[in-house]
PDB file of N, CA and C in Angstrom:
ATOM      1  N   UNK A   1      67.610   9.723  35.240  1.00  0.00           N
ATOM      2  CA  UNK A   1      67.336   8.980  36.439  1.00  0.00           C
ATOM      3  C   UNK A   1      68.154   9.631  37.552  1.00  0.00           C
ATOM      4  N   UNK A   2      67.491  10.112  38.886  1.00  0.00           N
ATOM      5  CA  UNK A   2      68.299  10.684  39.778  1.00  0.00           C
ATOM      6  C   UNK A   2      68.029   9.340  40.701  1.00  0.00           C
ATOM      7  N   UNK A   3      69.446   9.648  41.803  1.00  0.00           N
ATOM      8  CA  UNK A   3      68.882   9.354  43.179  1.00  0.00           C
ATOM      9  C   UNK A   3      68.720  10.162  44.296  1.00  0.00           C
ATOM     10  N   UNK A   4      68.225   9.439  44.880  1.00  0.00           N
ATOM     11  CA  UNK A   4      67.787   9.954  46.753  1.00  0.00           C
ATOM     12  C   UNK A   4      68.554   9.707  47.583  1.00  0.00           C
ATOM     13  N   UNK A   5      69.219   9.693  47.857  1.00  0.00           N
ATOM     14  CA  UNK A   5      70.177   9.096  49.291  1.00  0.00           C
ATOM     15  C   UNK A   5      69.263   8.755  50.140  1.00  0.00           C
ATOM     16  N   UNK A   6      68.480   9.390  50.470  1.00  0.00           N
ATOM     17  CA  UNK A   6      67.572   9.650  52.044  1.00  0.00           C
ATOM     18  C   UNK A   6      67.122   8.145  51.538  1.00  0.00           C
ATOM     19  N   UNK A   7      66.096   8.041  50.571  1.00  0.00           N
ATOM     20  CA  UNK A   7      65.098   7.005  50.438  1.00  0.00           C
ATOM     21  C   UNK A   7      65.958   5.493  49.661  1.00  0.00           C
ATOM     22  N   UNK A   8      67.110   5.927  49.170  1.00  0.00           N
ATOM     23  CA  UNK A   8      68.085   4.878  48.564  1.00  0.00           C
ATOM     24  C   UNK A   8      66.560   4.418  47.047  1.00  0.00           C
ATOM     25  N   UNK A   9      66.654   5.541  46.410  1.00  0.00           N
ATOM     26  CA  UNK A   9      65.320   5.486  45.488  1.00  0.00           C
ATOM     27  C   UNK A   9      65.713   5.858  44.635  1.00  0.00           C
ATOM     28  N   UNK A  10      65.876   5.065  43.231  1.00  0.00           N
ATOM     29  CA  UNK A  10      66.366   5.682  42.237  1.00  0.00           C
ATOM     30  C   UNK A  10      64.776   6.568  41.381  1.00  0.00           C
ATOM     31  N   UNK A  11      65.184   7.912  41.046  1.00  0.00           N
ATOM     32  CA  UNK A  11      63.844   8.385  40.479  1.00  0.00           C
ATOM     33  C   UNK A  11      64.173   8.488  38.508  1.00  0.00           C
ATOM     34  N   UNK A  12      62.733   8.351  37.838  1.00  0.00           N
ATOM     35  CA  UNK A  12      63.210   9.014  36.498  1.00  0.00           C
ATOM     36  C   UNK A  12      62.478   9.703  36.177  1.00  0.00           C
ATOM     37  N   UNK A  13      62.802  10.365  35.614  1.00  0.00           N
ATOM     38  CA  UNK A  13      62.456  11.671  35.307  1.00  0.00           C
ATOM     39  C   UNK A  13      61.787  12.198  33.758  1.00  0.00           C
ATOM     40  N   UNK A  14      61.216  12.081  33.100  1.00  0.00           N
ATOM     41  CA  UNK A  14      61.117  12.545  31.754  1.00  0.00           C
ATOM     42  C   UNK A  14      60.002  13.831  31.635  1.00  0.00           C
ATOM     43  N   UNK A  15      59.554  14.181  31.000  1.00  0.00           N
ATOM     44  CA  UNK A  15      58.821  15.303  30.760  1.00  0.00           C
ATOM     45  C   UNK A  15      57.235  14.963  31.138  1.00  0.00           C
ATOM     46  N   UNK A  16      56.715  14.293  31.316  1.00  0.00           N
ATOM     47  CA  UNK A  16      55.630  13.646  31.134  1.00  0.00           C
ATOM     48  C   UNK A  16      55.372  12.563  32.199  1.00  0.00           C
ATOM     49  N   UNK A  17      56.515  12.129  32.847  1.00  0.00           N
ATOM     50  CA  UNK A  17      55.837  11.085  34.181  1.00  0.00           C
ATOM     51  C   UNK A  17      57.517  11.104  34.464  1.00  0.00           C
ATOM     52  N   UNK A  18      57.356  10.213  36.520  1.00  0.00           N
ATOM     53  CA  UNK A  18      58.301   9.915  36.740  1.00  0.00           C
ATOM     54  C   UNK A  18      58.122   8.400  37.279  1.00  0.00           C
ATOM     55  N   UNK A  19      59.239   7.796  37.130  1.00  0.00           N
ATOM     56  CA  UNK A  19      58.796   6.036  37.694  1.00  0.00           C
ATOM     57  C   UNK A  19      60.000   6.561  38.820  1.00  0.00           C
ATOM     58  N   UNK A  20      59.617   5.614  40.099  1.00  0.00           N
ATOM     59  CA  UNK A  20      60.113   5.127  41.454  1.00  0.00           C
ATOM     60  C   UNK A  20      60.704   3.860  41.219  1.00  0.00           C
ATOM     61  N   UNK A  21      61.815   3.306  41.398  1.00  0.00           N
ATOM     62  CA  UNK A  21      61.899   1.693  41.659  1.00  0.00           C
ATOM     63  C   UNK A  21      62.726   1.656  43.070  1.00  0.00           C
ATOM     64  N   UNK A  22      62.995   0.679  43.679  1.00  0.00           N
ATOM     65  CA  UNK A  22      63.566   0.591  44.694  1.00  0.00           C
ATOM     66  C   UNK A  22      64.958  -0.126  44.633  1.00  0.00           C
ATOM     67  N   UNK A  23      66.050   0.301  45.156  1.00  0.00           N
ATOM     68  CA  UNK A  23      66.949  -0.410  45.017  1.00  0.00           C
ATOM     69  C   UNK A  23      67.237  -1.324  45.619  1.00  0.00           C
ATOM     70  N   UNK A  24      67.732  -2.779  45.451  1.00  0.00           N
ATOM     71  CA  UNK A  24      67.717  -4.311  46.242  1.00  0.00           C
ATOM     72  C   UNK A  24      68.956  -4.127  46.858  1.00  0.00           C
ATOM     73  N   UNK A  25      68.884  -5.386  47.834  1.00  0.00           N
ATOM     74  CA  UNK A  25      70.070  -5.090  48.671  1.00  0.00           C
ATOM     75  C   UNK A  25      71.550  -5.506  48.154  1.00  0.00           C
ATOM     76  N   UNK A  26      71.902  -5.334  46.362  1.00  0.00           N
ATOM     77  CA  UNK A  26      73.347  -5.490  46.229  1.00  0.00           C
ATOM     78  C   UNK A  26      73.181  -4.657  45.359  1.00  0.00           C
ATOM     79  N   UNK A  27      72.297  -3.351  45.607  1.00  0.00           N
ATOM     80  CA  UNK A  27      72.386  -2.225  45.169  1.00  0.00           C
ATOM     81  C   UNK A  27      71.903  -1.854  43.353  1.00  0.00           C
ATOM     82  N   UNK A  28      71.228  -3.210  42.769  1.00  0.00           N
ATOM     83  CA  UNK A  28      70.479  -3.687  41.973  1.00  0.00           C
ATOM     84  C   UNK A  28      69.279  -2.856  41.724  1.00  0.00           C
ATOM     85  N   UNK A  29      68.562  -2.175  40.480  1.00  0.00           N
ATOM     86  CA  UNK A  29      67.508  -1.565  40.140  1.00  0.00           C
ATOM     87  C   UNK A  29      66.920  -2.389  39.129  1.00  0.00           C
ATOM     88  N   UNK A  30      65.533  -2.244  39.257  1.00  0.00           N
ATOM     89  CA  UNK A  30      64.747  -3.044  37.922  1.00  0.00           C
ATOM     90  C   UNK A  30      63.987  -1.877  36.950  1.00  0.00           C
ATOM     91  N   UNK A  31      64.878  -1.817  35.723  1.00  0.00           N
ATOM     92  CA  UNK A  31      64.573  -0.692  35.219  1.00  0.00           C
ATOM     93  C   UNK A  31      62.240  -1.005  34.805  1.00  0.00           C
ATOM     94  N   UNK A  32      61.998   0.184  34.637  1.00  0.00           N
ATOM     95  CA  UNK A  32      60.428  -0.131  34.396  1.00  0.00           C
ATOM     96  C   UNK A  32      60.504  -0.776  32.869  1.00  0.00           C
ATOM     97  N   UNK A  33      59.512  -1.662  32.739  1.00  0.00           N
ATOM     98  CA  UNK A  33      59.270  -2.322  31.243  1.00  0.00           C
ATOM     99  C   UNK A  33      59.590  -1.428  30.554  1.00  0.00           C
ATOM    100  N   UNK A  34      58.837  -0.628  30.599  1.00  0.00           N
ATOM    101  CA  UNK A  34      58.445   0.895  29.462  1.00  0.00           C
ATOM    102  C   UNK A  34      59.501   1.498  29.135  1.00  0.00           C
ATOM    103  N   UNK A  35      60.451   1.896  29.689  1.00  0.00           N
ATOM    104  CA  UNK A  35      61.676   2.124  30.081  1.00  0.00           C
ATOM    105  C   UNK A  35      62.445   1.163  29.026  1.00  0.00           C
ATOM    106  N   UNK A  36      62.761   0.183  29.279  1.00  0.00           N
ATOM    107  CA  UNK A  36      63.341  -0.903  28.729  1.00  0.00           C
ATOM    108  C   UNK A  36      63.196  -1.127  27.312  1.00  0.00           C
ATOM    109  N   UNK A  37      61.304  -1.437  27.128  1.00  0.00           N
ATOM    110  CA  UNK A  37      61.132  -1.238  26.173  1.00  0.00           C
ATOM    111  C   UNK A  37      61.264  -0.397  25.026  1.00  0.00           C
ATOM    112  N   UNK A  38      61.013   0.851  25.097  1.00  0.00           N
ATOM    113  CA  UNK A  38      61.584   2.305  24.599  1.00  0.00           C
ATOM    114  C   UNK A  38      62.694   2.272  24.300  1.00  0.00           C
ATOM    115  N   UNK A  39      64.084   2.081  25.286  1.00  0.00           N
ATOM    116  CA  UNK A  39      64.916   2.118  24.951  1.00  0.00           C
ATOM    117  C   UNK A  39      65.167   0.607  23.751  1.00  0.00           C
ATOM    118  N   UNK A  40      64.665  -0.379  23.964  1.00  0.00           N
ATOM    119  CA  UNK A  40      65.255  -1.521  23.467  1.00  0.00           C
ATOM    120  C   UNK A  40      65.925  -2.430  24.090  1.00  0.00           C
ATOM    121  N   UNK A  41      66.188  -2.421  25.101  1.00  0.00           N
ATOM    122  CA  UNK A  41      67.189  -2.752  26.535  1.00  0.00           C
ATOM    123  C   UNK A  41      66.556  -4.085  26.766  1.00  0.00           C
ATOM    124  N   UNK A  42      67.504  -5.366  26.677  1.00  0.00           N
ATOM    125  CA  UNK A  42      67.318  -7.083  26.835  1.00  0.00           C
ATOM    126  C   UNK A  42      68.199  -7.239  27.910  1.00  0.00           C
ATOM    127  N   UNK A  43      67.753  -8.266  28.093  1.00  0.00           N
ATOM    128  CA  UNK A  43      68.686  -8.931  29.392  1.00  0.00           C
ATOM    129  C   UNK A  43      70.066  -8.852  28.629  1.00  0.00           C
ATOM    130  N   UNK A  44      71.325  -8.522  29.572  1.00  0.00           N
ATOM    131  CA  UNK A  44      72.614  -8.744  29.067  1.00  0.00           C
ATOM    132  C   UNK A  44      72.938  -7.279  28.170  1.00  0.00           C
ATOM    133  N   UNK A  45      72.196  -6.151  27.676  1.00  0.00           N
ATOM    134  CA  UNK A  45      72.675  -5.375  27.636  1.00  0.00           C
ATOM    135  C   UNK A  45      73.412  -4.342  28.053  1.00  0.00           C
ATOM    136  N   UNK A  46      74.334  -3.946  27.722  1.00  0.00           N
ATOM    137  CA  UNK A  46      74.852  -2.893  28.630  1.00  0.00           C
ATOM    138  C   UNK A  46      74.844  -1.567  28.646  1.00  0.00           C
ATOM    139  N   UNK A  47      74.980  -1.104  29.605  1.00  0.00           N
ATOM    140  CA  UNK A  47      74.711   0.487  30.436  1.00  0.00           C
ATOM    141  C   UNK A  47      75.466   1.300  30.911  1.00  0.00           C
ATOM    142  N   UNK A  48      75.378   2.563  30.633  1.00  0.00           N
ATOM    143  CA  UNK A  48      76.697   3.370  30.858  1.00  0.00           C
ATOM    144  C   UNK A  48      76.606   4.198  32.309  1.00  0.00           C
ATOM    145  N   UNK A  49      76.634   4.089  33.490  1.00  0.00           N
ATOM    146  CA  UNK A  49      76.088   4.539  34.762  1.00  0.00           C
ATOM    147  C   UNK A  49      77.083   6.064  35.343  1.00  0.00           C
ATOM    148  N   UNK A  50      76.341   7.197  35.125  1.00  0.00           N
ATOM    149  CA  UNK A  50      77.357   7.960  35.458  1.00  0.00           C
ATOM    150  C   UNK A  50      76.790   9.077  36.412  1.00  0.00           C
ATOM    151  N   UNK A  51      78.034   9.498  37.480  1.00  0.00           N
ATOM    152  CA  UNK A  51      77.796  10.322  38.161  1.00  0.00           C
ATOM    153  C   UNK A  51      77.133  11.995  38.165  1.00  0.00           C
ATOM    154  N   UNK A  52      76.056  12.564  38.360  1.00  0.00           N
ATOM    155  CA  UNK A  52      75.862  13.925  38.005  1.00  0.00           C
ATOM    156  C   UNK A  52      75.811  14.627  39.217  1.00  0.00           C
ATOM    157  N   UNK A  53      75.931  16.052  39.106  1.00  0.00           N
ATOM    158  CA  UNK A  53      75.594  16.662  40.186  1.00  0.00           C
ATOM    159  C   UNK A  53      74.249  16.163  40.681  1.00  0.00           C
ATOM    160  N   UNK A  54      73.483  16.029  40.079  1.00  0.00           N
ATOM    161  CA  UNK A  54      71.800  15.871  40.351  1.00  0.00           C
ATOM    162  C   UNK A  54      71.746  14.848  41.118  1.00  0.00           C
ATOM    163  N   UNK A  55      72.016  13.817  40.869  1.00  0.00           N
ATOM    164  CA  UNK A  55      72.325  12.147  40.694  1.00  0.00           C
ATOM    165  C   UNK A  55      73.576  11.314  39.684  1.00  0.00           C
ATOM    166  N   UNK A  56      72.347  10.348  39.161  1.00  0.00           N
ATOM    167  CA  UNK A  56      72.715   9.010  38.574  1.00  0.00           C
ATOM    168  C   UNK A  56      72.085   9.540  36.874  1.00  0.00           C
ATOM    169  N   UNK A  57      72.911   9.339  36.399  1.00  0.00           N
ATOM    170  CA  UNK A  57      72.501   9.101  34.721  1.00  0.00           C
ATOM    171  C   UNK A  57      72.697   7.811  34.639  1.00  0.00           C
ATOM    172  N   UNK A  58      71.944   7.083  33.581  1.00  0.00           N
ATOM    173  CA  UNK A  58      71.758   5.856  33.376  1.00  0.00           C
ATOM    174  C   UNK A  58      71.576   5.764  31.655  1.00  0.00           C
ATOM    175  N   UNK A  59      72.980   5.185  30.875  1.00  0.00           N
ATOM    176  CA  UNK A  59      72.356   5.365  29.546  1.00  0.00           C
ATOM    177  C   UNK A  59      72.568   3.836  28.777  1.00  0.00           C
ATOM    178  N   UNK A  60      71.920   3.229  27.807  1.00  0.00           N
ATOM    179  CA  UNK A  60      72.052   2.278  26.910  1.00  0.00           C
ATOM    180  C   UNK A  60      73.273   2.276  25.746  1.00  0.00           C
ATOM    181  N   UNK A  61      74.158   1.421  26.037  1.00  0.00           N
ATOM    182  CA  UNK A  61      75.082   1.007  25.480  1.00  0.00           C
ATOM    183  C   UNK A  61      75.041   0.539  24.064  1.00  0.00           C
ATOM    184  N   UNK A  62      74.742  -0.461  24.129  1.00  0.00           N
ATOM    185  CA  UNK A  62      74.441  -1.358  23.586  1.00  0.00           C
ATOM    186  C   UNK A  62      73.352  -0.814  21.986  1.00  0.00           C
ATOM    187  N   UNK A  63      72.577  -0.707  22.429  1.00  0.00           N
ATOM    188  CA  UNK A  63      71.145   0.263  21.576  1.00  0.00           C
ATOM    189  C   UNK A  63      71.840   1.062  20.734  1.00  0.00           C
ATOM    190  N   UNK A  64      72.893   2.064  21.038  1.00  0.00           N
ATOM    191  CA  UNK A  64      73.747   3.040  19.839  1.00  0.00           C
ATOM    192  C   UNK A  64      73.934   1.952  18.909  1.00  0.00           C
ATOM    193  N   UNK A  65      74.918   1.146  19.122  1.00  0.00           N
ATOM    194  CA  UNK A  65      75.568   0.029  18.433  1.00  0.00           C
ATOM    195  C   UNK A  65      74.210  -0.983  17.534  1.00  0.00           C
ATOM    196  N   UNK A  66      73.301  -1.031  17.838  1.00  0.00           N
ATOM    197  CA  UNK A  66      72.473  -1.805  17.218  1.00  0.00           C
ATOM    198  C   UNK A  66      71.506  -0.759  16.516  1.00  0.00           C
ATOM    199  N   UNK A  67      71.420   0.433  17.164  1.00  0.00           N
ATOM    200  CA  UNK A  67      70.939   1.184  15.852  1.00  0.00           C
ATOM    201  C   UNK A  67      71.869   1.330  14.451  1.00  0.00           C
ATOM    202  N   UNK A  68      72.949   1.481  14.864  1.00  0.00           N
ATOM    203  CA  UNK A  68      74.248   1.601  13.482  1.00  0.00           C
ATOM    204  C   UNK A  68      73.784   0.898  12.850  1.00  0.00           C
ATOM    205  N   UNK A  69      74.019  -1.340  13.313  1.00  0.00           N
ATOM    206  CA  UNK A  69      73.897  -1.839  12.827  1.00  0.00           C
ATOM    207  C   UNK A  69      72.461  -2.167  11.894  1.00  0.00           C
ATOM    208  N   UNK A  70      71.588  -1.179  12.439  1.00  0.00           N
ATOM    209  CA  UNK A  70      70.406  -1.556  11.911  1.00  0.00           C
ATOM    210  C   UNK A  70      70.212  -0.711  10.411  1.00  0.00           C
ATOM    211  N   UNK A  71      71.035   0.409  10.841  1.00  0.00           N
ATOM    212  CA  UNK A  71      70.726   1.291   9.623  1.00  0.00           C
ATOM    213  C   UNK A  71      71.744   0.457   8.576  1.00  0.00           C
ATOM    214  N   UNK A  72      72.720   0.162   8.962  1.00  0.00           N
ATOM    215  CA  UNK A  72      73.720  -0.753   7.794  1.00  0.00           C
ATOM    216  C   UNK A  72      73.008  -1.824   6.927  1.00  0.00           C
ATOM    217  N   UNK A  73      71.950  -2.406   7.940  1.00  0.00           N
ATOM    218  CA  UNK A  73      71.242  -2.999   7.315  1.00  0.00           C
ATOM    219  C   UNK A  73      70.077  -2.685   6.147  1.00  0.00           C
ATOM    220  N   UNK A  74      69.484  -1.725   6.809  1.00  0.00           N
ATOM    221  CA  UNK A  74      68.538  -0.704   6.131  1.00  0.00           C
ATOM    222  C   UNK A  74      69.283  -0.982   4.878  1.00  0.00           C
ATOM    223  N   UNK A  75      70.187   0.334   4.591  1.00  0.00           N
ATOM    224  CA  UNK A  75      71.273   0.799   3.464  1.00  0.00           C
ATOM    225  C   UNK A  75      71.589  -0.666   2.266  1.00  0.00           C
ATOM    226  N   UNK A  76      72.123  -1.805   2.989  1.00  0.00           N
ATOM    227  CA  UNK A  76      71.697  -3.098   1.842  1.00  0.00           C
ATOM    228  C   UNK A  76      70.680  -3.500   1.686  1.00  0.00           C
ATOM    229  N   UNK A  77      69.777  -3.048   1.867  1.00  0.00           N
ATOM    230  CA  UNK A  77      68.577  -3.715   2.053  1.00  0.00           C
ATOM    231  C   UNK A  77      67.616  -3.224   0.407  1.00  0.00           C
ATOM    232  N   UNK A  78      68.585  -1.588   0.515  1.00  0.00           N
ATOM    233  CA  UNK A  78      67.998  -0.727  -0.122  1.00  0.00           C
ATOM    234  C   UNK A  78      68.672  -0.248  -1.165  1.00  0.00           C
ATOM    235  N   UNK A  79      69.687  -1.423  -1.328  1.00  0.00           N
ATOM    236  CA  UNK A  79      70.957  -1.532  -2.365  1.00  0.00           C
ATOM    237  C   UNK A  79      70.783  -2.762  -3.290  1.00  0.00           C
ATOM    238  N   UNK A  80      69.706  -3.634  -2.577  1.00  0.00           N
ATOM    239  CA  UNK A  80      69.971  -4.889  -2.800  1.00  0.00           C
ATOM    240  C   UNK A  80      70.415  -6.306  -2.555  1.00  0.00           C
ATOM    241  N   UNK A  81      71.513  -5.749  -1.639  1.00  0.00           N
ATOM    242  CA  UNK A  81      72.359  -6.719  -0.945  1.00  0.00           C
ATOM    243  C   UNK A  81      71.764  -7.289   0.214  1.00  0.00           C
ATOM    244  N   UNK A  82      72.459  -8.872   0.381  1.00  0.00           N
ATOM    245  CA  UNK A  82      72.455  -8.947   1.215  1.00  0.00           C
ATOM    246  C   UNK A  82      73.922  -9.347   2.246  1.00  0.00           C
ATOM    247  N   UNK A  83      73.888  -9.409   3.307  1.00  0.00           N
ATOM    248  CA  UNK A  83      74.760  -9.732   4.350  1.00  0.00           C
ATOM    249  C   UNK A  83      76.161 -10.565   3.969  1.00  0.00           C
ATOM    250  N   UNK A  84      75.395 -11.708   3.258  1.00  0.00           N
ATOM    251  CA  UNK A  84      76.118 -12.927   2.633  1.00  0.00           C
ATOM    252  C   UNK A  84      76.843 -12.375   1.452  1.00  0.00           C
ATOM    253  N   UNK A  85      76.286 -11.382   0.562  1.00  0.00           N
ATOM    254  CA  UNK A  85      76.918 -11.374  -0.450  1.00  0.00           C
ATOM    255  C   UNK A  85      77.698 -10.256  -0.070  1.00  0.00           C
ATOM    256  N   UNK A  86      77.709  -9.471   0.750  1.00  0.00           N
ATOM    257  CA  UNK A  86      78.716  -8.363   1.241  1.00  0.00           C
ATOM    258  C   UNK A  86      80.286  -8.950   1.989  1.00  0.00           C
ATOM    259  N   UNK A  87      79.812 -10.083   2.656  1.00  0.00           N
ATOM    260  CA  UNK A  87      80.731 -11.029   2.961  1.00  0.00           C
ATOM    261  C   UNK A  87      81.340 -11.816   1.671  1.00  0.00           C
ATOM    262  N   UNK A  88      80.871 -12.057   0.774  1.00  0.00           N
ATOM    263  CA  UNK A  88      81.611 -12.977   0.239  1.00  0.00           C
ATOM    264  C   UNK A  88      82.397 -11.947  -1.164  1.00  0.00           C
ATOM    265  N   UNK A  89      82.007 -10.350  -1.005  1.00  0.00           N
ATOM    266  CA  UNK A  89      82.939  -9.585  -2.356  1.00  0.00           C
ATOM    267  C   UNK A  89      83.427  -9.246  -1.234  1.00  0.00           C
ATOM    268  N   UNK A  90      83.528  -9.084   0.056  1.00  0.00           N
ATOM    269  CA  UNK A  90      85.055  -9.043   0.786  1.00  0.00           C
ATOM    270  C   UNK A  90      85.803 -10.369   0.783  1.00  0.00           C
ATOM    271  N   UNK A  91      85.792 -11.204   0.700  1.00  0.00           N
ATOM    272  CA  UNK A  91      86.535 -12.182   0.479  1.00  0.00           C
ATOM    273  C   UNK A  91      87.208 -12.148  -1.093  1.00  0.00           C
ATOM    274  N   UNK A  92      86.326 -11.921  -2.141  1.00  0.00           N
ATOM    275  CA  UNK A  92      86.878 -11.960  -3.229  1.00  0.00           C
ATOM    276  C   UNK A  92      87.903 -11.167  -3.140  1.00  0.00           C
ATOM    277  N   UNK A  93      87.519  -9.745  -2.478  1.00  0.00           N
ATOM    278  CA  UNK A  93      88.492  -8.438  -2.632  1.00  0.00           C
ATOM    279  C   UNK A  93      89.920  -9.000  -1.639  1.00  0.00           C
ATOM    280  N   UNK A  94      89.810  -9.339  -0.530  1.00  0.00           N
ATOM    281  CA  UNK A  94      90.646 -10.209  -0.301  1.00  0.00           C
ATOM    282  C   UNK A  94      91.615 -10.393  -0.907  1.00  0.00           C
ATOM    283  N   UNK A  95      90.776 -12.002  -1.708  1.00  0.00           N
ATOM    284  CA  UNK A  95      91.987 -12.530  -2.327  1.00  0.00           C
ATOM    285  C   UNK A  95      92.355 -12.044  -3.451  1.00  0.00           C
ATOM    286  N   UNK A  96      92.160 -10.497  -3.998  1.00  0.00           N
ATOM    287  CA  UNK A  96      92.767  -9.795  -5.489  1.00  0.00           C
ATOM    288  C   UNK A  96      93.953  -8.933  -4.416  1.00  0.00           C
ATOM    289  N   UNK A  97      94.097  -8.669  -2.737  1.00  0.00           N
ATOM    290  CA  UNK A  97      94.571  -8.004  -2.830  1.00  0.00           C
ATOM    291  C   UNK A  97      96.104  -9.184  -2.622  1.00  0.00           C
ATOM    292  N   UNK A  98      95.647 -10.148  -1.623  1.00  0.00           N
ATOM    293  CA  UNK A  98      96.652 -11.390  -1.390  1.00  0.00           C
ATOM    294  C   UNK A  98      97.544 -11.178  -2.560  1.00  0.00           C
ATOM    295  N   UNK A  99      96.201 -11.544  -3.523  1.00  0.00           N
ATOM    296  CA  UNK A  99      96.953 -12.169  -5.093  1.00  0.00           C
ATOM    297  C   UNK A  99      98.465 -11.161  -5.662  1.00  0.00           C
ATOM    298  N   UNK A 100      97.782 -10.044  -5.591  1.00  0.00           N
ATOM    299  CA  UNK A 100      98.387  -8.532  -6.367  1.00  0.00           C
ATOM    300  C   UNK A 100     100.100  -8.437  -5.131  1.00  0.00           C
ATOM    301  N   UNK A 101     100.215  -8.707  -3.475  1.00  0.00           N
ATOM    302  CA  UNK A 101     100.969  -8.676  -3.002  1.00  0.00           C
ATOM    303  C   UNK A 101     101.876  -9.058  -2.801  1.00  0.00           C
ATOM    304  N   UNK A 102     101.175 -10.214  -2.557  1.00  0.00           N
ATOM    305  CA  UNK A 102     102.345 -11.868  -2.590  1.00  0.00           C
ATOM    306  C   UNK A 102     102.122 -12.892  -3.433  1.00  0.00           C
ATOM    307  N   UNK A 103     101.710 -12.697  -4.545  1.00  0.00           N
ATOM    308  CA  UNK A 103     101.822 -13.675  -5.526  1.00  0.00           C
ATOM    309  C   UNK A 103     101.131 -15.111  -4.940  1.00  0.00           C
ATOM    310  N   UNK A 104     100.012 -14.908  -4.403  1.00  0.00           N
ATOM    311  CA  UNK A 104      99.268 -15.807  -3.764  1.00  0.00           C
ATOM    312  C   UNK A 104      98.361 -16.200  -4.414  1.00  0.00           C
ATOM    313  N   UNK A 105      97.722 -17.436  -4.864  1.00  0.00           N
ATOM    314  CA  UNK A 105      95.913 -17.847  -5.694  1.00  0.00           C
ATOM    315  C   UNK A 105      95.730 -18.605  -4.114  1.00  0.00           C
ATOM    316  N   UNK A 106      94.485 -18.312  -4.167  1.00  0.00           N
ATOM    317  CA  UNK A 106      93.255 -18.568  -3.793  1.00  0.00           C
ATOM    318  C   UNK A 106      93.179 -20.250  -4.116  1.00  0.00           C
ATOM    319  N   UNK A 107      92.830 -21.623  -2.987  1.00  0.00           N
ATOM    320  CA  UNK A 107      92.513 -22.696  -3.587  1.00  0.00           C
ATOM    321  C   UNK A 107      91.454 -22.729  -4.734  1.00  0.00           C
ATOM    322  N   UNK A 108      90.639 -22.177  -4.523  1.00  0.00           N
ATOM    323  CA  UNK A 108      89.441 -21.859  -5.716  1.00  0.00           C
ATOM    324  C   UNK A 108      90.299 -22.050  -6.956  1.00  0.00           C
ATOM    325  N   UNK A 109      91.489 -21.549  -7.455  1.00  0.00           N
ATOM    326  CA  UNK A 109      92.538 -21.592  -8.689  1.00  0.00           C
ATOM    327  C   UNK A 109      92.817 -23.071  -8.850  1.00  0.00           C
ATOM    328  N   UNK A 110      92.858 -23.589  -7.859  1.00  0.00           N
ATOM    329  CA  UNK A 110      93.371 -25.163  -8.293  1.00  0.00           C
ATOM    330  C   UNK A 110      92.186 -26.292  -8.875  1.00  0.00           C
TER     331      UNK A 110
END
């Protein structure tokens, strides 16, 4: 995504088309659906806005982080597991390490 100074126009750029949006007066852009969509980009996500010689780079925050999480998911998915039970053998592991340190049980023992 570049800008214009002249036209106060943010442009984007990809191989294949460019979208125009206009910038509002507290300097606000409405990224295009398509745009949004593609990337994955919801209200409240965040964006990494950085200066180039050219312009404005504009990148998705947020989207890295939820791809990770998606593949983590994938990976139990494809293990077997789920979420809950990954949570609850960290808890067990937990309390073997409590136990093994400080001579601690778990209420579960009583």
């Amino acid at each position: 995504m570049r800008y214009n100074s002249e036209s106060m126009t943010f442009l984007q750029t990809t191989q294949s088309e460019r979208k125009l949006v206009r910038v509002q007066e507290k300097g606000q852009v409405t990224l295009p659906s398509e745009v949004r969509e593609k990337l994955g980009l919801k209200k409240g996500d965040l964006v990494a806005v950085m200066e180039t010689e050219g312009g404005i780079f504009i990148s998705p925050q947020q989207a890295v982080a939820n791809q990770a999480l998606d593949k983590i998911g994938e990976v139990l998915r494809e293990r077997g597991l789920s979420l809950e039970e990954l949570i609850e053998s960290g808890r067990e592991e937990r309390g073997s390490i409590i136990e093994k340190k400080y001579g601690l049980h778990s209420n579960k023992d009583k």
